[in-house]
C-alpha atoms as a PDB file:
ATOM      1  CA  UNK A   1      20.039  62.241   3.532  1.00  0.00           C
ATOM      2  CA  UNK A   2      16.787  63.184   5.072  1.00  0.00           C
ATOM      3  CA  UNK A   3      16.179  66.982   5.608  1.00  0.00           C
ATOM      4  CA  UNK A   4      16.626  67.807   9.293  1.00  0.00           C
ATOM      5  CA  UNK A   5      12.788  68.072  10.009  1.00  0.00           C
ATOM      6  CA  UNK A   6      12.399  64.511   9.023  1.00  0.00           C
ATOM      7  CA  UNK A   7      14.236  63.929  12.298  1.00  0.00           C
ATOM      8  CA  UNK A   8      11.930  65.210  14.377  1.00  0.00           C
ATOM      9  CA  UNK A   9       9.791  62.836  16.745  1.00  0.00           C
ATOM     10  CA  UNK A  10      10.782  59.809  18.912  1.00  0.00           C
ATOM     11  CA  UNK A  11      13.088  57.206  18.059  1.00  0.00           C
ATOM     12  CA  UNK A  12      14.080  53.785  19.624  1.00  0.00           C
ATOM     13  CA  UNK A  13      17.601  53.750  19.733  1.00  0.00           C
ATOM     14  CA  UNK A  14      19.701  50.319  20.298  1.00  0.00           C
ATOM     15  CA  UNK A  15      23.911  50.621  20.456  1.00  0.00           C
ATOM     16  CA  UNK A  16      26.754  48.204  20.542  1.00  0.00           C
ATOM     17  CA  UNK A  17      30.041  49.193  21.805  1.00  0.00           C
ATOM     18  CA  UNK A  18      32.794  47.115  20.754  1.00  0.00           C
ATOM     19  CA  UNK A  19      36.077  48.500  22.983  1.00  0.00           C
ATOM     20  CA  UNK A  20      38.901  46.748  21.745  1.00  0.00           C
ATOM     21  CA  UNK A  21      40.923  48.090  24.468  1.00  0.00           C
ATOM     22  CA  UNK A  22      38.935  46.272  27.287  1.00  0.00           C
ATOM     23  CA  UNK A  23      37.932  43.805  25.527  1.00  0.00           C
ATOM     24  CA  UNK A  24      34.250  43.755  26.025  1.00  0.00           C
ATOM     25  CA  UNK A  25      30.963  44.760  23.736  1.00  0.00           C
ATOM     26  CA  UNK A  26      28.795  47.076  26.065  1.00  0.00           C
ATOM     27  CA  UNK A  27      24.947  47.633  25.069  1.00  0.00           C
ATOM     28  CA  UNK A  28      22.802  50.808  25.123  1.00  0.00           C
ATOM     29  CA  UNK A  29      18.796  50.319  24.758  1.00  0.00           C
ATOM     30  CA  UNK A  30      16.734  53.355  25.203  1.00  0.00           C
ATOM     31  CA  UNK A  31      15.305  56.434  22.914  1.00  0.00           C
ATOM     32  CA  UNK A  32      15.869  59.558  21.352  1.00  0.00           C
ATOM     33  CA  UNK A  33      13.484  62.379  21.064  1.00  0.00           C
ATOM     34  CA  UNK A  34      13.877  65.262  18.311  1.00  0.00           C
ATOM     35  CA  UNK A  35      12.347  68.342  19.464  1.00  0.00           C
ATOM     36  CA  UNK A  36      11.882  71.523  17.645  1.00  0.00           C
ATOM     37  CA  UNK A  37      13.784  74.627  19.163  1.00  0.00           C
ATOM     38  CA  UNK A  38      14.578  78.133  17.972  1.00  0.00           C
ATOM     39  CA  UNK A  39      17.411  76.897  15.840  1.00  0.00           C
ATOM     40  CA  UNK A  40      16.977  73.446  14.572  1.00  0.00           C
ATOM     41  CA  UNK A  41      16.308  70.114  16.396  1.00  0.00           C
ATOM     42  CA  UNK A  42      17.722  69.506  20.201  1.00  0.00           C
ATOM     43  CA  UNK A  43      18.096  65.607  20.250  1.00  0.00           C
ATOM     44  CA  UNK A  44      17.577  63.893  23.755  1.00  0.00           C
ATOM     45  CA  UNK A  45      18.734  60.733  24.344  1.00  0.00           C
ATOM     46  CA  UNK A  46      17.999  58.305  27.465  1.00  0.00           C
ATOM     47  CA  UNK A  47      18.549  54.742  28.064  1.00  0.00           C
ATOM     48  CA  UNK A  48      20.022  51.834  29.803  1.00  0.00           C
ATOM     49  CA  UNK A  49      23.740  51.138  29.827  1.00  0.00           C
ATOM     50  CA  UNK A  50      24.799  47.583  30.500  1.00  0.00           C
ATOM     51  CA  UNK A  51      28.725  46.936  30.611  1.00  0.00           C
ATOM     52  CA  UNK A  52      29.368  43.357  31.546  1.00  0.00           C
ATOM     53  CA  UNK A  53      30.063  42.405  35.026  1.00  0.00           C
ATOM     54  CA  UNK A  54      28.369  45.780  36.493  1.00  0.00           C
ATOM     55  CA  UNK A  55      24.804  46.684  37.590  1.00  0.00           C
ATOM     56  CA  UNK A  56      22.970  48.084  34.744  1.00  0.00           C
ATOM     57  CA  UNK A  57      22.917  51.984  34.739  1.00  0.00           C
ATOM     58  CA  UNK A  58      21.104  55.181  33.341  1.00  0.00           C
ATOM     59  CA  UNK A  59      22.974  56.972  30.873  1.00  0.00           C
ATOM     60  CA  UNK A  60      21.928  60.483  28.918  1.00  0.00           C
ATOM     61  CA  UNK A  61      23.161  62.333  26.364  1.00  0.00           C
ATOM     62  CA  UNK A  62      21.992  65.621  24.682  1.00  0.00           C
ATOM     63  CA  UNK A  63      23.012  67.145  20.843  1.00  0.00           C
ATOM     64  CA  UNK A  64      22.113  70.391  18.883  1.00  0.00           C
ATOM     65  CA  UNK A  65      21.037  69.927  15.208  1.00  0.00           C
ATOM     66  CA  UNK A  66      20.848  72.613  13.166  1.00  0.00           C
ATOM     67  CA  UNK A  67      20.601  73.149   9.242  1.00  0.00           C
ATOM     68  CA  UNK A  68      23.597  73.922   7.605  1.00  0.00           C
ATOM     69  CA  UNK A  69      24.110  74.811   3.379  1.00  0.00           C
ATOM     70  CA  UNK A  70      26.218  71.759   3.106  1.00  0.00           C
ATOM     71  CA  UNK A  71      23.436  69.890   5.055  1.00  0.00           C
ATOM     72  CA  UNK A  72      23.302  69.116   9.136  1.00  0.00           C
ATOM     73  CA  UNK A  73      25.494  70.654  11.236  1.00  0.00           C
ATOM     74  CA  UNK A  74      25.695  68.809  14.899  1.00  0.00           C
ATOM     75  CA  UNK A  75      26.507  70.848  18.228  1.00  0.00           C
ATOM     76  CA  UNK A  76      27.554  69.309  21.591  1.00  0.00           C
ATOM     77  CA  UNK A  77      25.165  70.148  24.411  1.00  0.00           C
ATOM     78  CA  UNK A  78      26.959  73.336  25.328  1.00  0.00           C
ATOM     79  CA  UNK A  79      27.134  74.771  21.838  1.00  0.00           C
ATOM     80  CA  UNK A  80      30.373  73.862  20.574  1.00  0.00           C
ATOM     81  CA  UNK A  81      31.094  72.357  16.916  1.00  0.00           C
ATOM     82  CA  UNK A  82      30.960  68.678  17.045  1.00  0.00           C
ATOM     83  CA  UNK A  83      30.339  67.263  12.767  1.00  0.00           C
ATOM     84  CA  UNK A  84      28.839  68.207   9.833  1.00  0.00           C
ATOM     85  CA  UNK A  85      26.361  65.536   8.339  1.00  0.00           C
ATOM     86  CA  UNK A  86      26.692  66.008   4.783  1.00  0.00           C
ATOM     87  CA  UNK A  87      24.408  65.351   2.092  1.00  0.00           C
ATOM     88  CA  UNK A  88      24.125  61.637   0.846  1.00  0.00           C
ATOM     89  CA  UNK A  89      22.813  58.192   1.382  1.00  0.00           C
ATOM     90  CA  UNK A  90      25.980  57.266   3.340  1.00  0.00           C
ATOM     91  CA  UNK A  91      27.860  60.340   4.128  1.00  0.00           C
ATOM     92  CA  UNK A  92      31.010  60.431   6.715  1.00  0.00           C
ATOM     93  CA  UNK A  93      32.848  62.805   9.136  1.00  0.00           C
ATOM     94  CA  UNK A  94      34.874  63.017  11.201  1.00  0.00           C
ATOM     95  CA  UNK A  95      35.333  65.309  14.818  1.00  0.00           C
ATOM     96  CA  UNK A  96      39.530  65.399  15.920  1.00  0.00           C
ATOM     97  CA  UNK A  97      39.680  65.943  19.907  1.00  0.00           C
ATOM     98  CA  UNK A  98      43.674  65.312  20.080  1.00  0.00           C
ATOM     99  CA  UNK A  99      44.963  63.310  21.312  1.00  0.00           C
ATOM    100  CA  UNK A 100      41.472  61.334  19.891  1.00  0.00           C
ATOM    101  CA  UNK A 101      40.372  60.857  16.778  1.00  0.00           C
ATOM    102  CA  UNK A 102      36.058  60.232  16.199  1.00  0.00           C
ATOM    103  CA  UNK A 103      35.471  59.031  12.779  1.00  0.00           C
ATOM    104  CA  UNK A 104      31.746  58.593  11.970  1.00  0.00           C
ATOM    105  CA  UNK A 105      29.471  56.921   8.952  1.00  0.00           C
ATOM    106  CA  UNK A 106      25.793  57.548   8.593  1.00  0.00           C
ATOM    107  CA  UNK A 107      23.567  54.935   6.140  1.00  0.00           C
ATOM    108  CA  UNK A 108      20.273  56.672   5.877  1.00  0.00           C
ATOM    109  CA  UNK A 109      19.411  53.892   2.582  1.00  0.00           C
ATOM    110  CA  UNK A 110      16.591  52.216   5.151  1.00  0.00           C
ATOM    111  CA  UNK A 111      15.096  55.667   5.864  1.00  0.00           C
ATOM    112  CA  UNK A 112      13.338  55.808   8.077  1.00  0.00           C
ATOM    113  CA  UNK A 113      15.472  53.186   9.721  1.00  0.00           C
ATOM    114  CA  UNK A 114      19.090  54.465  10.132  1.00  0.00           C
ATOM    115  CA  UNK A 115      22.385  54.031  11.543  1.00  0.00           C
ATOM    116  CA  UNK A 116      25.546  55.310  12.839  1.00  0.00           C
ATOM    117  CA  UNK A 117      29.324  53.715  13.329  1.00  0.00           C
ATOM    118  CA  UNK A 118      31.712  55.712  14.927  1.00  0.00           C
ATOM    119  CA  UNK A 119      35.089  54.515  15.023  1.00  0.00           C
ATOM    120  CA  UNK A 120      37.092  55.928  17.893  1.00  0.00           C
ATOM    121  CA  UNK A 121      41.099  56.051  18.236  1.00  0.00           C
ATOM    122  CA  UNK A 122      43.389  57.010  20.539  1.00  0.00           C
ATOM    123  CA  UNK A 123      46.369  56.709  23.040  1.00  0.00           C
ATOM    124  CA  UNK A 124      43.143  55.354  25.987  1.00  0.00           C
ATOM    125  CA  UNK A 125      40.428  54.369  23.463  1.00  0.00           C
ATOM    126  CA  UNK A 126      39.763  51.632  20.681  1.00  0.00           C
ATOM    127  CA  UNK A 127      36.156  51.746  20.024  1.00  0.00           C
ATOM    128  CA  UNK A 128      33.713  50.713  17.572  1.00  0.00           C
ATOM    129  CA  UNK A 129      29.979  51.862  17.925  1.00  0.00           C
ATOM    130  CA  UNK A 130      27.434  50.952  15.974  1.00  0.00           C
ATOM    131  CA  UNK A 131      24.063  52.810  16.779  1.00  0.00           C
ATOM    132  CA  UNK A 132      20.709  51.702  15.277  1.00  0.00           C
ATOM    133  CA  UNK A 133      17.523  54.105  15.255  1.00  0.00           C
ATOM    134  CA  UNK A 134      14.177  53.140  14.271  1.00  0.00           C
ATOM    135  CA  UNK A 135      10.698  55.111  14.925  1.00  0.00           C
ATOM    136  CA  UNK A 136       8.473  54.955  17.700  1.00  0.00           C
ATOM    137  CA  UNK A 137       4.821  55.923  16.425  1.00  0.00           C
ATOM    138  CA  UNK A 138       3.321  56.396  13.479  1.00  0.00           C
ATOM    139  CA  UNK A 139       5.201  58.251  11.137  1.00  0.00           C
ATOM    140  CA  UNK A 140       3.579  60.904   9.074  1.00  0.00           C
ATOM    141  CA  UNK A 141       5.636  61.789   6.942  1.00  0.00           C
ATOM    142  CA  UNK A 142       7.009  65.317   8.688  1.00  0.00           C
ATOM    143  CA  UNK A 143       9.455  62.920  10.906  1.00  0.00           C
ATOM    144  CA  UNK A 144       9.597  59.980  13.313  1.00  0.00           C
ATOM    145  CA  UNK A 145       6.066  59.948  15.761  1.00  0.00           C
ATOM    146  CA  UNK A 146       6.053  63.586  14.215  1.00  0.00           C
ATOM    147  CA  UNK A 147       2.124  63.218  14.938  1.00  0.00           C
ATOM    148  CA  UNK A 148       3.147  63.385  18.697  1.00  0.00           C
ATOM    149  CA  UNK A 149       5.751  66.464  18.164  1.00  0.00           C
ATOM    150  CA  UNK A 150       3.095  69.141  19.691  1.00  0.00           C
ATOM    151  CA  UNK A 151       3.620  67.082  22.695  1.00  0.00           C
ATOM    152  CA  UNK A 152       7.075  66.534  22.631  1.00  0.00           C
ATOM    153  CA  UNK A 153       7.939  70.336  22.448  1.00  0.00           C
ATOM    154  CA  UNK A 154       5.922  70.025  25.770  1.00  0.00           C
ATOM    155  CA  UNK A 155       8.393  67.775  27.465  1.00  0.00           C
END
């Protein structure tokens, strides 16, 4: 697994979500951007939703990353405990929100290419979610577009 500066930069992101329930495959395009904060990395996400048979729409979402002795611990936007990202080439978690159950993978083997799957169970969900992230930029070294990361504290 990468360290957690190697994060750090701008990534394109591309999702497939496979809900079993509704019987559909929904698609996310968009990007993520690392940024350096006080304690770790705050990842920003933004993109395009498109669920069939709707009007395409914005969607956000915003994690806290933060190094951890057993490797990267990851925070929901308002600071509570959401997984540990444990050391490893394919490492797994899992986050229990009764009555829901997230249960993720990570494959970091293409770094800097990577992916997660989250599988997702429970008494109003049956989701798959396979999430693909690739760098934007020249990469040197420190992180994805980390030449660009002056900038991106910025924004």
């Amino acid at each position: 697994m990468p360290e957690l500066a190697e994060f750090a930069g701008r990534w394109a992101v591309v999702r497939r979500i496979e809900d079993r329930r509704a019987g559909q495959v929904v698609h996310f395009t968009g990007r993520a951007v690392f940024r350096p904060d006080a304690a770790g990395l705050v990842y920003d996400e933004v993109g395009t939703l498109d669920v069939p048979g709707q009007a395409p729409m914005a969607a956000t979402r915003r994690y806290l990353w933060q190094s951890a002795p057993g490797g990267i611990d990851v925070f929901f936007a308002d600071g509570c405990f959401f997984h540990a990202i444990a050391p490893g080439h394919t490492p797994r978690a899992r986050h229990d929100c009764p009555p829901d159950t997230y249960d993720v993978s990570y494959d970091f083997t293409a770094w800097p290419t990577w992916r997660a799957v989250w599988n997702v169970i429970g008494p109003r969900k049956d989701y798959r979610m396979i999430t693909d992230y690739s760098p934007l930029g020249a990469c040197t070294g420190r992180g994805a577009g980390a030449e660009g990361s002056e900038r991106l504290q910025r924004e």
